[in-house]
Protein backbone atom coordinates (compact mmCIF):
# COMPACT_ATOMS: atom_id res chain seq x y z
CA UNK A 1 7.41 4.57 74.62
CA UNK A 2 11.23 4.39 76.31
CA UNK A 3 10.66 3.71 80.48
CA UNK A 4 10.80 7.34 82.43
CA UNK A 5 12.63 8.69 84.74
CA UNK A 6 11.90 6.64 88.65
CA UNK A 7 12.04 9.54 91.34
CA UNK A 8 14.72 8.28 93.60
CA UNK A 9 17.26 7.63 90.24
CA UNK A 10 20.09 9.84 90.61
CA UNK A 11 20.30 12.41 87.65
CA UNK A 12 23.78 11.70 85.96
CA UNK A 13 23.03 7.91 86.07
CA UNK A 14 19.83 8.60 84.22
CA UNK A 15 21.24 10.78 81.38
CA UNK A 16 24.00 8.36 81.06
CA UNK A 17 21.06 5.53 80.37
CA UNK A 18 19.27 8.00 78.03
CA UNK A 19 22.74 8.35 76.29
CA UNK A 20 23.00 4.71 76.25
CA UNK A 21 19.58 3.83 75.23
CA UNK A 22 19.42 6.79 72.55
CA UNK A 23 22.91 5.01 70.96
CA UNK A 24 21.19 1.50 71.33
CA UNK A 25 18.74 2.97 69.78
CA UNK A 26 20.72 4.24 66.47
CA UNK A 27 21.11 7.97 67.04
CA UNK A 28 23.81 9.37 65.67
CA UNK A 29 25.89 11.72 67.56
CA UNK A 30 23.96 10.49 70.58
CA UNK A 31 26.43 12.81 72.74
CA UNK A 32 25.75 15.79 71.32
CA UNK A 33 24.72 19.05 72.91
CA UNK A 34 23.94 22.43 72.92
CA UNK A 35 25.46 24.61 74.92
CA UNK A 36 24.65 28.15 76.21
CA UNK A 37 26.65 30.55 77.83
CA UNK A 38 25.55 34.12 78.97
CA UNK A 39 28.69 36.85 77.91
CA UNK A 40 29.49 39.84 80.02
CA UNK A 41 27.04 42.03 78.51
CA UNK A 42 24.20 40.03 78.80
CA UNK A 43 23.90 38.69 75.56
CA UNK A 44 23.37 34.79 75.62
CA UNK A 45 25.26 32.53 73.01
CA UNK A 46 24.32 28.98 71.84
CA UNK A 47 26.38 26.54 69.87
CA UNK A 48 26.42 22.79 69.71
CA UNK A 49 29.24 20.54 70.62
CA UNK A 50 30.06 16.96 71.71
CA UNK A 51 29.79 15.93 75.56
CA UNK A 52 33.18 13.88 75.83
CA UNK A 53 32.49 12.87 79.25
CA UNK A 54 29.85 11.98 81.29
CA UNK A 55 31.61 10.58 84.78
CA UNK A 56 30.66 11.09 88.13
CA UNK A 57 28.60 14.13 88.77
CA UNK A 58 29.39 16.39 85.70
CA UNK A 59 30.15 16.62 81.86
CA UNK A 60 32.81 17.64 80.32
CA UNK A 61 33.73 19.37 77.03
CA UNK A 62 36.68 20.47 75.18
CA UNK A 63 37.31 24.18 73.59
CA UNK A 64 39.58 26.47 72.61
CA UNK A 65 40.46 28.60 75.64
CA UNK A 66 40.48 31.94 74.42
CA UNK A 67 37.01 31.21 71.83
CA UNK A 68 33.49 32.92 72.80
CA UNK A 69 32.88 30.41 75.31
CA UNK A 70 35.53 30.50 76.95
CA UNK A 71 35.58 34.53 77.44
CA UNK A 72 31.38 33.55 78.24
CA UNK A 73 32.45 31.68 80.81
CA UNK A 74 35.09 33.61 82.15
CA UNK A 75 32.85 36.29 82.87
CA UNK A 76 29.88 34.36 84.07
CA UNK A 77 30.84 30.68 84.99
CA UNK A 78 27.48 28.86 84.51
CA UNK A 79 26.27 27.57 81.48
CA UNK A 80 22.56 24.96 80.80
CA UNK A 81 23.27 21.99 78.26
CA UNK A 82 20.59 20.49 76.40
CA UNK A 83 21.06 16.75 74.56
CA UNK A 84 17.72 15.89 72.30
CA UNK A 85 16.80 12.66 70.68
CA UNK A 86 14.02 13.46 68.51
CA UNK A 87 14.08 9.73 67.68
CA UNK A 88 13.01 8.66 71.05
CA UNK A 89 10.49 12.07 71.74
CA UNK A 90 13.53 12.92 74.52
CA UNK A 91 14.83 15.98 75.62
CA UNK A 92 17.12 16.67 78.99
CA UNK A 93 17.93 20.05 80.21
CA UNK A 94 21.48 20.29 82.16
CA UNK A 95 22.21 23.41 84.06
CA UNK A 96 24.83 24.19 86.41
CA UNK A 97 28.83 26.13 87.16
CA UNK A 98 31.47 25.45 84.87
CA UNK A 99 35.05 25.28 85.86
CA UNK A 100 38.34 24.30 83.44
CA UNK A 101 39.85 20.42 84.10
CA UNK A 102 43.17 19.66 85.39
CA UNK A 103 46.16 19.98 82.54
CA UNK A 104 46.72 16.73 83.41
CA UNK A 105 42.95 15.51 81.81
CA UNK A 106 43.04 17.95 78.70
CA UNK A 107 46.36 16.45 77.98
CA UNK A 108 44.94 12.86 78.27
CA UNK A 109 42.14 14.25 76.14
CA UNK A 110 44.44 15.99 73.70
CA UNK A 111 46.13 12.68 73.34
CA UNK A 112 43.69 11.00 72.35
CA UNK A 113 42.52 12.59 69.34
CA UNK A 114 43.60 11.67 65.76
CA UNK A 115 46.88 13.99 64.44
CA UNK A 116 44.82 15.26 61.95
CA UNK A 117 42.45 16.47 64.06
CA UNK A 118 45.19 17.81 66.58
CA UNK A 119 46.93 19.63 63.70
CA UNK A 120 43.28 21.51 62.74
CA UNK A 121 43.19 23.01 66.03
CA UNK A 122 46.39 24.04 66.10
CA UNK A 123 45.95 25.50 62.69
CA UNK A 124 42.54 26.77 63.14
CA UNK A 125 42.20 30.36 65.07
CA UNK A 126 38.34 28.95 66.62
CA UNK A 127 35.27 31.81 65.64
CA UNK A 128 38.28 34.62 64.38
CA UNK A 129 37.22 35.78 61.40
CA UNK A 130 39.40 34.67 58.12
CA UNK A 131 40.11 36.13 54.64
CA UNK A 132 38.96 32.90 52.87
CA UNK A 133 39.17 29.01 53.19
CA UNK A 134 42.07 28.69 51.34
CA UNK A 135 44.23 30.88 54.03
CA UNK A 136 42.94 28.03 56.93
CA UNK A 137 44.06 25.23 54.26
CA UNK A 138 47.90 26.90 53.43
CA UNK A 139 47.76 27.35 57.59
CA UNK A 140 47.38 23.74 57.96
CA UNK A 141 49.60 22.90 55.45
CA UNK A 142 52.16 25.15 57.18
CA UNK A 143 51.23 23.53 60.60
CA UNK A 144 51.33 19.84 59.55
CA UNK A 145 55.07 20.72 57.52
CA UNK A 146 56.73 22.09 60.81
CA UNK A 147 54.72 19.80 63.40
CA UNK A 148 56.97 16.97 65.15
CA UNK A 149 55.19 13.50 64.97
CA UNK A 150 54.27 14.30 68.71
CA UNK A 151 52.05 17.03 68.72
CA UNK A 152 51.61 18.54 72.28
CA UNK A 153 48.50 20.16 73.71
CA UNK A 154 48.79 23.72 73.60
CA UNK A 155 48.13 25.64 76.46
CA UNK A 156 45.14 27.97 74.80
CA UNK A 157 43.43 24.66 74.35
CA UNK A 158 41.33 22.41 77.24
CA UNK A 159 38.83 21.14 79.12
CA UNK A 160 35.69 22.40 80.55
CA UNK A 161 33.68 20.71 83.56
CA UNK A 162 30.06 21.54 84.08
CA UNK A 163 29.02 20.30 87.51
CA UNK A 164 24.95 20.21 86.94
CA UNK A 165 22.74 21.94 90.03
CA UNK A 166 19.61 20.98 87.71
CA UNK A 167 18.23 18.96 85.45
CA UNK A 168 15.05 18.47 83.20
CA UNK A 169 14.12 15.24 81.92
CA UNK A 170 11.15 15.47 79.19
CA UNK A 171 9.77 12.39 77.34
CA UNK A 172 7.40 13.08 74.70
CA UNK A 173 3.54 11.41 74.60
CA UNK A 174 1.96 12.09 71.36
CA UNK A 175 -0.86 9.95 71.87
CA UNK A 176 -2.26 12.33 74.24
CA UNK A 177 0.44 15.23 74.17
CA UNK A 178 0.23 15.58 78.54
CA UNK A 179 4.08 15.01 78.30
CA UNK A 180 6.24 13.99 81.10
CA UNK A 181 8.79 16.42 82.30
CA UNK A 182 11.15 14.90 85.49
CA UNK A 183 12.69 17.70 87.77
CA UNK A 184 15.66 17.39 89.52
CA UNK A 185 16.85 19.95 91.78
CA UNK A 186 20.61 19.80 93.66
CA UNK A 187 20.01 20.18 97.76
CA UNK A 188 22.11 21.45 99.91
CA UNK A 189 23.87 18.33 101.32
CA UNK A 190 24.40 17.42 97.97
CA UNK A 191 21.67 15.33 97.74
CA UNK A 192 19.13 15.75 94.67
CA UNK A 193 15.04 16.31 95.44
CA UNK A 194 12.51 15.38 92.95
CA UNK A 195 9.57 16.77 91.40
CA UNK A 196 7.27 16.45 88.31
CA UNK A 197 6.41 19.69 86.21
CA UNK A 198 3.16 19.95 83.85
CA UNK A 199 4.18 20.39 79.84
């Protein structure tokens, strides 16, 4: 069994070695997440998407500004991410506020990605409902004909920053099933206290 959590570890260096061990390990799509977001009416909404960050004391995302999310967290800026690595009998809970990057970081972001992937989001109107698959492939098409070889970041189109106030760190024990769950808790100095919870 991977080594757990040690109580005085600060939380974001931890997930960043369970990211790193879970990719040493072979996981694929070690950085990816699921992400839930409560809307305006109540209702909460789940979906799973890539961490693209995991610097300093928060994660950060990428979306559509004006997708389901994005209106989610409008209305009600907090959101919990959970990353699992079934592999490794791992599981961490991230909950916190989420607040939009600087333009400056979703253009670096926006840079960064392949054309082809630039020119699908551009061509792509994210969770609206379509007539068929064919109409996103002709917008594409359309997109890619008129696009100049520099594609810039639209403004509907950024980053996300979720600055975690908790976080659950579970490692599975199936030889006895008593499994290890790590509690981290955000003071208010900023500092983080420490507790275990029973499965």
């Amino acid at each position: 069994m991977p080594d757990f959590v040690v109580p005085d570890a600060d939380p974001m260096d931890e997930l960043r070695r369970w990211l790193s061990e879970a990719a040493d390990a072979g996981v694929s799509n070690q950085a990816a997440m699921v992400l839930a977001t409560v809307g305006p009416d109540g209702t909460p909404s789940a979906r799973a998407l890539m961490a693209r960050a995991r610097e300093g004391d928060s994660i950060t995302f990428f979306s559509h500004y004006e997708s389901p999310k994005a209106r989610d967290i409008d209305a009600n800026p907090a959101a919990e991410a959970v990353f699992l690595w079934t592999a490794l009998e791992r599981q961490v809970r991230v909950r916190g506020a989420v607040s939009k990057t600087t333009a400056e970081e979703s253009d670096a972001y926006w840079a960064s990605r392949p054309r082809n992937t630039q020119l699908a989001i551009l061509a792509a109107p994210q969770s609206s409902m379509v007539s068929d698959h064919a109409s996103l492939t002709k917008a594409k098409a359309e997109v890619t004909a008129s696009a100049d070889s520099d594609v810039p970041r639209p403004e509907w189109y950024g980053g996300y920053r979720l600055t975690p106030d908790s976080f659950e760190f579970w490692q599975g024990r199936p030889e006895d099933r008593l499994h290890l769950r790590a509690i981290y808790s955000r003071e208010a100095d900023g500092g983080w206290s420490f507790g275990l919870m029973a499965p």
